[in-house]
C-alpha atoms as a PDB file:
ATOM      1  CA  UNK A   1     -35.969 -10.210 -28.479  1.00  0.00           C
ATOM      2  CA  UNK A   2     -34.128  -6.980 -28.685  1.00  0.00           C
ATOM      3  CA  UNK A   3     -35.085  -5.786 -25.492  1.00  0.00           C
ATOM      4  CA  UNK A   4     -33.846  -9.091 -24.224  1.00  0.00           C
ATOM      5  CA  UNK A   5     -30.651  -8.579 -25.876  1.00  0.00           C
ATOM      6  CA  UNK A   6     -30.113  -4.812 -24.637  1.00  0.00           C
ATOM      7  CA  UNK A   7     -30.885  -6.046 -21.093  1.00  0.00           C
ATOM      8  CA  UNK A   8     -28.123  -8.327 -21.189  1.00  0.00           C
ATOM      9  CA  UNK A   9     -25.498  -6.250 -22.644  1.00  0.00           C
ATOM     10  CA  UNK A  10     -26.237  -3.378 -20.452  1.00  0.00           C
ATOM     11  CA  UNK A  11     -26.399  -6.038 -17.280  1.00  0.00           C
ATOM     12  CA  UNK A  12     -23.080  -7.133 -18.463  1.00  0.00           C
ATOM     13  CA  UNK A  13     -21.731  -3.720 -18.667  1.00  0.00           C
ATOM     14  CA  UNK A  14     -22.333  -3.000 -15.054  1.00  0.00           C
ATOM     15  CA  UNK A  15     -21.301  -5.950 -13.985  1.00  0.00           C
ATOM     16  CA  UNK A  16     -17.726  -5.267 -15.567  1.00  0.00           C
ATOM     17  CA  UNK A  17     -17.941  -1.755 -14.102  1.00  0.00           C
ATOM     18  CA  UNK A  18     -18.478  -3.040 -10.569  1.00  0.00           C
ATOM     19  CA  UNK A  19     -15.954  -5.976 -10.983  1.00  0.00           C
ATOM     20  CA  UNK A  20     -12.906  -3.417 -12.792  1.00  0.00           C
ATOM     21  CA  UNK A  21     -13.392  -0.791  -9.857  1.00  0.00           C
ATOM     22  CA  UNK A  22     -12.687  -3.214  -6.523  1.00  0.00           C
ATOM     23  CA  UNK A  23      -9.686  -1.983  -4.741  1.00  0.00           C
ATOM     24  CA  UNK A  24      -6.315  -2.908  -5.717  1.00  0.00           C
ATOM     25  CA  UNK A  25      -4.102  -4.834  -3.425  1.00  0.00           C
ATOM     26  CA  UNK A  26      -2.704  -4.832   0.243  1.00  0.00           C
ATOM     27  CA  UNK A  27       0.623  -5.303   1.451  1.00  0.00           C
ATOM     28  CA  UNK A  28       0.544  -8.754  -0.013  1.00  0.00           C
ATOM     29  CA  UNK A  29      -1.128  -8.045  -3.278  1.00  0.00           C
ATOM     30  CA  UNK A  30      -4.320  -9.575  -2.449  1.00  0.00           C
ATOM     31  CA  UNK A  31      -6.959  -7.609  -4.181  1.00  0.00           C
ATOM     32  CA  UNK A  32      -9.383  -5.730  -1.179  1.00  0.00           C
ATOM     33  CA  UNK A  33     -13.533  -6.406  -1.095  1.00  0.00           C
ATOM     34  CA  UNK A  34     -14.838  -3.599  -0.394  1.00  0.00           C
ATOM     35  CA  UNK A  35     -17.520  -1.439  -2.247  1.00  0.00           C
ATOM     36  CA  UNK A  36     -16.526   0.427  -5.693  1.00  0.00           C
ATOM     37  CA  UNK A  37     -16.842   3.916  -4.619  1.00  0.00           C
ATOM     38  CA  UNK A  38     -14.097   4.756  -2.065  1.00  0.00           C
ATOM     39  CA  UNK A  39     -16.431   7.286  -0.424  1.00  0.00           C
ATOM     40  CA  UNK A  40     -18.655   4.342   1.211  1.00  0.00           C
ATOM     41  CA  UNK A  41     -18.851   4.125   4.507  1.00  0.00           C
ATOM     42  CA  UNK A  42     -19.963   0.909   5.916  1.00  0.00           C
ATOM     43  CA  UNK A  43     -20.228  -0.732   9.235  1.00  0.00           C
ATOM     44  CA  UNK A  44     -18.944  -4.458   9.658  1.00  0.00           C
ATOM     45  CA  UNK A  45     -21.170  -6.066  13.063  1.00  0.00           C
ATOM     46  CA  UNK A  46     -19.378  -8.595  12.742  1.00  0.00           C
ATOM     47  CA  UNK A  47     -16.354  -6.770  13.681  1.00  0.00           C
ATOM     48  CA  UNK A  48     -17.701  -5.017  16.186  1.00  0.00           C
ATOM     49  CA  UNK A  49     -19.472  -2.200  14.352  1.00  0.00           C
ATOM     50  CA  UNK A  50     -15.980  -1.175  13.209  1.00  0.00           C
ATOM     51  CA  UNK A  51     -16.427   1.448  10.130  1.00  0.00           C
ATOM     52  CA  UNK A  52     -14.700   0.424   7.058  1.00  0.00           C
ATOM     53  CA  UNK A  53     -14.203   2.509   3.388  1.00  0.00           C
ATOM     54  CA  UNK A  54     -14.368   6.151   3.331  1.00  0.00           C
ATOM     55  CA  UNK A  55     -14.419   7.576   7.025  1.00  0.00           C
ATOM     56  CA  UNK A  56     -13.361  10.518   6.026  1.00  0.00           C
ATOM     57  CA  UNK A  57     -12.919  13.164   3.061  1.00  0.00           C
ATOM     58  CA  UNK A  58     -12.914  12.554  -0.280  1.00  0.00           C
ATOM     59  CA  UNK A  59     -11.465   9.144  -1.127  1.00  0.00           C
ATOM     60  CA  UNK A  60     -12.626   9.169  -4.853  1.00  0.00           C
ATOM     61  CA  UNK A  61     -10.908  12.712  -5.918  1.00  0.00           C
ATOM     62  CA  UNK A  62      -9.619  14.246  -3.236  1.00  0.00           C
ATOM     63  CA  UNK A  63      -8.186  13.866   0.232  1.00  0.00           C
ATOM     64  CA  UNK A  64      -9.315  11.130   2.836  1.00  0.00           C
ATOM     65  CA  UNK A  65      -8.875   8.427   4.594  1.00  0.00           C
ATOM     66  CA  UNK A  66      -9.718   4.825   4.219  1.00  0.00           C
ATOM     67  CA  UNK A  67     -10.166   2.095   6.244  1.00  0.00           C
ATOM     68  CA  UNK A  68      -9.912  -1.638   4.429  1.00  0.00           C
ATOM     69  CA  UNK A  69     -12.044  -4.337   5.800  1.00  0.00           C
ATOM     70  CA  UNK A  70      -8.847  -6.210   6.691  1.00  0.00           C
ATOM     71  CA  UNK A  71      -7.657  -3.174   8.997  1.00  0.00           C
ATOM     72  CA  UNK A  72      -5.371  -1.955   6.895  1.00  0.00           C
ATOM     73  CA  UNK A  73      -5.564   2.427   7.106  1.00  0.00           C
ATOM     74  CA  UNK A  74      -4.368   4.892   3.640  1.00  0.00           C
ATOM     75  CA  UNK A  75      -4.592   8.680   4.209  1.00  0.00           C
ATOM     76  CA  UNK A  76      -3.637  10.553   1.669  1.00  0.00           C
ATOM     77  CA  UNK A  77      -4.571  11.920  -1.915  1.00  0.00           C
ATOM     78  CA  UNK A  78      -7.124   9.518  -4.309  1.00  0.00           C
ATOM     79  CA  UNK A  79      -7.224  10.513  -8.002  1.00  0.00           C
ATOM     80  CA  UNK A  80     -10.290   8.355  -9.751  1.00  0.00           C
ATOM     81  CA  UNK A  81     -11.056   5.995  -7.073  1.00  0.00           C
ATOM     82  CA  UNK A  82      -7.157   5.367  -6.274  1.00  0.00           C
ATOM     83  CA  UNK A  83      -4.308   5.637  -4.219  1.00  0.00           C
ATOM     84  CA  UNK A  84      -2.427   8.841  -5.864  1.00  0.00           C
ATOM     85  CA  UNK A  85      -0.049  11.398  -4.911  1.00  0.00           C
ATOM     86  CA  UNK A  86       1.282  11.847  -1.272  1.00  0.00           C
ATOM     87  CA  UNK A  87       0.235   9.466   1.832  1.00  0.00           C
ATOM     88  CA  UNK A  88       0.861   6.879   4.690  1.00  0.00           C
ATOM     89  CA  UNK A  89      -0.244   3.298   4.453  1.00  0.00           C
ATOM     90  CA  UNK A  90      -0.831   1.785   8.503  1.00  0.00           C
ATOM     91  CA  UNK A  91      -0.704  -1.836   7.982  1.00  0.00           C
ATOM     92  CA  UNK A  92      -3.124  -3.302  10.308  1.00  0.00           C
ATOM     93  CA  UNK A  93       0.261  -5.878  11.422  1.00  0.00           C
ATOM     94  CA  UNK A  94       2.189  -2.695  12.534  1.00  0.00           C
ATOM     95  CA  UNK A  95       4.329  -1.827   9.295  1.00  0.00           C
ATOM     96  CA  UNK A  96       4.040   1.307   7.778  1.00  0.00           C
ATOM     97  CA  UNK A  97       4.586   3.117   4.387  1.00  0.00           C
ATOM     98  CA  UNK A  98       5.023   6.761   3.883  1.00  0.00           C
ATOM     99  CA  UNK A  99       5.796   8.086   0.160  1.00  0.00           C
ATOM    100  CA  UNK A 100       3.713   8.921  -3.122  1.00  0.00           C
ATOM    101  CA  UNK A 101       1.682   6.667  -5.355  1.00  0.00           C
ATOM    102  CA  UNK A 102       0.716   6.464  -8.781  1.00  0.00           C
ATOM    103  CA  UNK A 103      -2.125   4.690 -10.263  1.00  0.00           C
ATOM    104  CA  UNK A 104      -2.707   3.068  -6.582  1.00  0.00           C
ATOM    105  CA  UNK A 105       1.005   1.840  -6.335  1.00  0.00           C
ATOM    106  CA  UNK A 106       4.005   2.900  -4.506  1.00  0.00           C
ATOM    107  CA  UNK A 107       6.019   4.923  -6.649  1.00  0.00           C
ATOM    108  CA  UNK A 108       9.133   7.413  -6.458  1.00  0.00           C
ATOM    109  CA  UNK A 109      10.518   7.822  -2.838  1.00  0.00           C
ATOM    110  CA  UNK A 110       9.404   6.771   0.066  1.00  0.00           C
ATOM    111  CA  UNK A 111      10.008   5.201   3.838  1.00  0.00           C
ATOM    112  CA  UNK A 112       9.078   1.725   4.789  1.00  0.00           C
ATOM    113  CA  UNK A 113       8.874   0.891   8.461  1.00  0.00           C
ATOM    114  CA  UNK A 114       8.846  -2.939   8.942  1.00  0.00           C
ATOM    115  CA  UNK A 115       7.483  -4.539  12.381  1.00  0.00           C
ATOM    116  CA  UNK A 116      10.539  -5.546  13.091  1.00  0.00           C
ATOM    117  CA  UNK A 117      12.074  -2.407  13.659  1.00  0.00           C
ATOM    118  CA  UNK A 118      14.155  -2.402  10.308  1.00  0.00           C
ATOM    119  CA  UNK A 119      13.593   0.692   8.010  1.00  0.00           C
ATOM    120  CA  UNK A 120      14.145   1.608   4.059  1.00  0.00           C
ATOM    121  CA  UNK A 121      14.281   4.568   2.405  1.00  0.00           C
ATOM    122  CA  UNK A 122      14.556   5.181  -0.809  1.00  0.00           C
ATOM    123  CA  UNK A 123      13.033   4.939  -4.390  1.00  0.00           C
ATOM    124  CA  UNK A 124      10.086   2.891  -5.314  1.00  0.00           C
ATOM    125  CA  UNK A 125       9.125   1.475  -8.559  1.00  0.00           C
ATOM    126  CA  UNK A 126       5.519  -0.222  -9.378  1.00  0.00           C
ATOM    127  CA  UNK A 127       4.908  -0.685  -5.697  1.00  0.00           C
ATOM    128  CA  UNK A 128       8.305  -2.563  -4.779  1.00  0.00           C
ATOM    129  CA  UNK A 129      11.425  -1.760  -3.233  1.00  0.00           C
ATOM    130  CA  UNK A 130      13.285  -0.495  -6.329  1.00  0.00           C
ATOM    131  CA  UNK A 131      16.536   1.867  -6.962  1.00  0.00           C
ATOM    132  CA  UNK A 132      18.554   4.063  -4.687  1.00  0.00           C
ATOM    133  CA  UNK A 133      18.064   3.746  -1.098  1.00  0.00           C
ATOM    134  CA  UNK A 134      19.137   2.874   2.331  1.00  0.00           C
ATOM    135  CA  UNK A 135      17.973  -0.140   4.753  1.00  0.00           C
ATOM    136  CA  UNK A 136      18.385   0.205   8.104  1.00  0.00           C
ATOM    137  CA  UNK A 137      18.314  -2.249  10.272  1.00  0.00           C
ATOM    138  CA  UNK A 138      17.081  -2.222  14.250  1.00  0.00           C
ATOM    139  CA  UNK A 139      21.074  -2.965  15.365  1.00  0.00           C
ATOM    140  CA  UNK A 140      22.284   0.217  13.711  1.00  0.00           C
ATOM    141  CA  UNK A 141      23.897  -1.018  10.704  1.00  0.00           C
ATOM    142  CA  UNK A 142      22.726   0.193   7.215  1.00  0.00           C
ATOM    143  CA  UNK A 143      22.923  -0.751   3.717  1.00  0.00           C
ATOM    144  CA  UNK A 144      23.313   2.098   1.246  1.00  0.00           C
ATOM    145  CA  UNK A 145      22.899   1.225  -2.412  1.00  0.00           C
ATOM    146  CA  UNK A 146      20.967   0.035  -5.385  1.00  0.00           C
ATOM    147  CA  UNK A 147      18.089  -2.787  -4.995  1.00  0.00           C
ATOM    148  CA  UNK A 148      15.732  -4.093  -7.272  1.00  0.00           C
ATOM    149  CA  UNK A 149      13.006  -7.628  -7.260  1.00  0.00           C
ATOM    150  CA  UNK A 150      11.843  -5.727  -4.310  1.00  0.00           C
ATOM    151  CA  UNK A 151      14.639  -5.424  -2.372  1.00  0.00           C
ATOM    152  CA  UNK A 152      16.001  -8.907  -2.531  1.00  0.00           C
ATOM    153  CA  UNK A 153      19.027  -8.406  -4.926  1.00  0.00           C
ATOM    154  CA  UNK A 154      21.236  -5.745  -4.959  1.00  0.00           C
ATOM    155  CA  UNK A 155      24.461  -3.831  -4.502  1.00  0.00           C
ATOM    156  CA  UNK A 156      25.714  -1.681  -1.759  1.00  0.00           C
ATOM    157  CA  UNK A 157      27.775  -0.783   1.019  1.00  0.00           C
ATOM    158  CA  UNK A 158      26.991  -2.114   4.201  1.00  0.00           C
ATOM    159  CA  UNK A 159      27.977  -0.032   7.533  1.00  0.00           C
ATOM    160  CA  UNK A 160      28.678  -0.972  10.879  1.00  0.00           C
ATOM    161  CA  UNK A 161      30.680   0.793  14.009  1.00  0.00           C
ATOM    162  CA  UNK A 162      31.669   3.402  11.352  1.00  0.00           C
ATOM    163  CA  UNK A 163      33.593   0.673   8.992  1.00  0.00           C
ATOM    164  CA  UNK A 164      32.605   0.063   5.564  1.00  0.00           C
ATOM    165  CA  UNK A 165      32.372  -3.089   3.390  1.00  0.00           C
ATOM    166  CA  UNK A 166      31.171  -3.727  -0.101  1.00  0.00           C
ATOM    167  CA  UNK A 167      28.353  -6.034  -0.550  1.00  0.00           C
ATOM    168  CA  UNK A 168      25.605  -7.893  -2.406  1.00  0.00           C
ATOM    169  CA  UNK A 169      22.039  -9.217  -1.851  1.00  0.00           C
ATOM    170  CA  UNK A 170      21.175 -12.236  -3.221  1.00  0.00           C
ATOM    171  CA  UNK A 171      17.960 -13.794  -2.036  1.00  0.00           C
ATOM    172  CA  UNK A 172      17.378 -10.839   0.464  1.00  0.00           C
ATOM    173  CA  UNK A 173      20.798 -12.537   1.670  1.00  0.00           C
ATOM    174  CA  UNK A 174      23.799 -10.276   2.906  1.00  0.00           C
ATOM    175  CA  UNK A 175      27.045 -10.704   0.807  1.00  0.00           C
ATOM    176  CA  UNK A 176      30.195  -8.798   2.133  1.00  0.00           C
ATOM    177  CA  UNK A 177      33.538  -8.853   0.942  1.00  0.00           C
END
């Protein structure tokens, strides 16, 4: 009966180890499913024998790179089995990140390229657009300020052809006086 007992508890305690060490999230803050250690290597036939995980250095302490089953591409630092310190996030949809992490989030400045050509830089906070920055878009206007919710509210001042305007975001809408 106690041997029964210990096998469970222990079986449960692995379980909770494999389950609290999956990946974190993607762009979208879906949670990834690949193996617990970062340093796995695996091959997908389904994909066409495309390598996923750890295809190179250390992606548990160290310096690698990682490839997510979903395409997605981090190189940079890993500190405990995440994201931490300096790298670049390739989204496999074309966007890109380029700025430090903590605890597997963005965090503290960085530049976001979005697929449509527009551009932010500027500070981070628990993985969203957060603080000073500027966002460029493709047309050559910019809008230098403070943002917070991830970019979709904010204050700033919005340039174009050299002239300057005050405005808001509301909604991720544009404001100007």
């Amino acid at each position: 009966m106690k041997l029964s007992f210990r096998l469970l508890v222990c079986s449960l305690f692995l379980l909770s180890l494999f389950v609290a060490c999956a990946s974190q999230d993607t762009k979208d803050g879906s949670e990834q499913t690949n193996s617990n250690a970062r340093n796995a290597n695996l091959e997908d036939p389904e994909k066409g024998g495309k390598k996923f995980g750890c295809i190179e250095g250390n992606c548990v302490n160290g310096i690698g790179k990682y490839v997510y089953d979903n395409g997605d591409v981090y190189t940079g630092s890993f500190k405990n089995d995440l994201r931490e310190g300096a790298g670049n996030f390739l989204y496999s949809d074309g966007e890109k990140f380029n700025g430090t992490y903590i605890e597997d989030k963005k965090q503290g400045p960085g530049e976001y390229n979005f697929k449509n050509g527009d551009k932010y830089v500027g500070e981070f906070q628990n993985g969203q657009i957060n603080g000073k920055g500027t966002y460029s878009f493709k047309d050559g206007k910019s809008v230098s300020g403070d943002f917070t919710s991830d970019g979709q509210e904010g204050i700033g001042v919005l340039t174009d052809d050299g002239k300057a305007r005050n405005c808001k975001i509301a909604g991720r809408k544009l404001l100007c006086e």
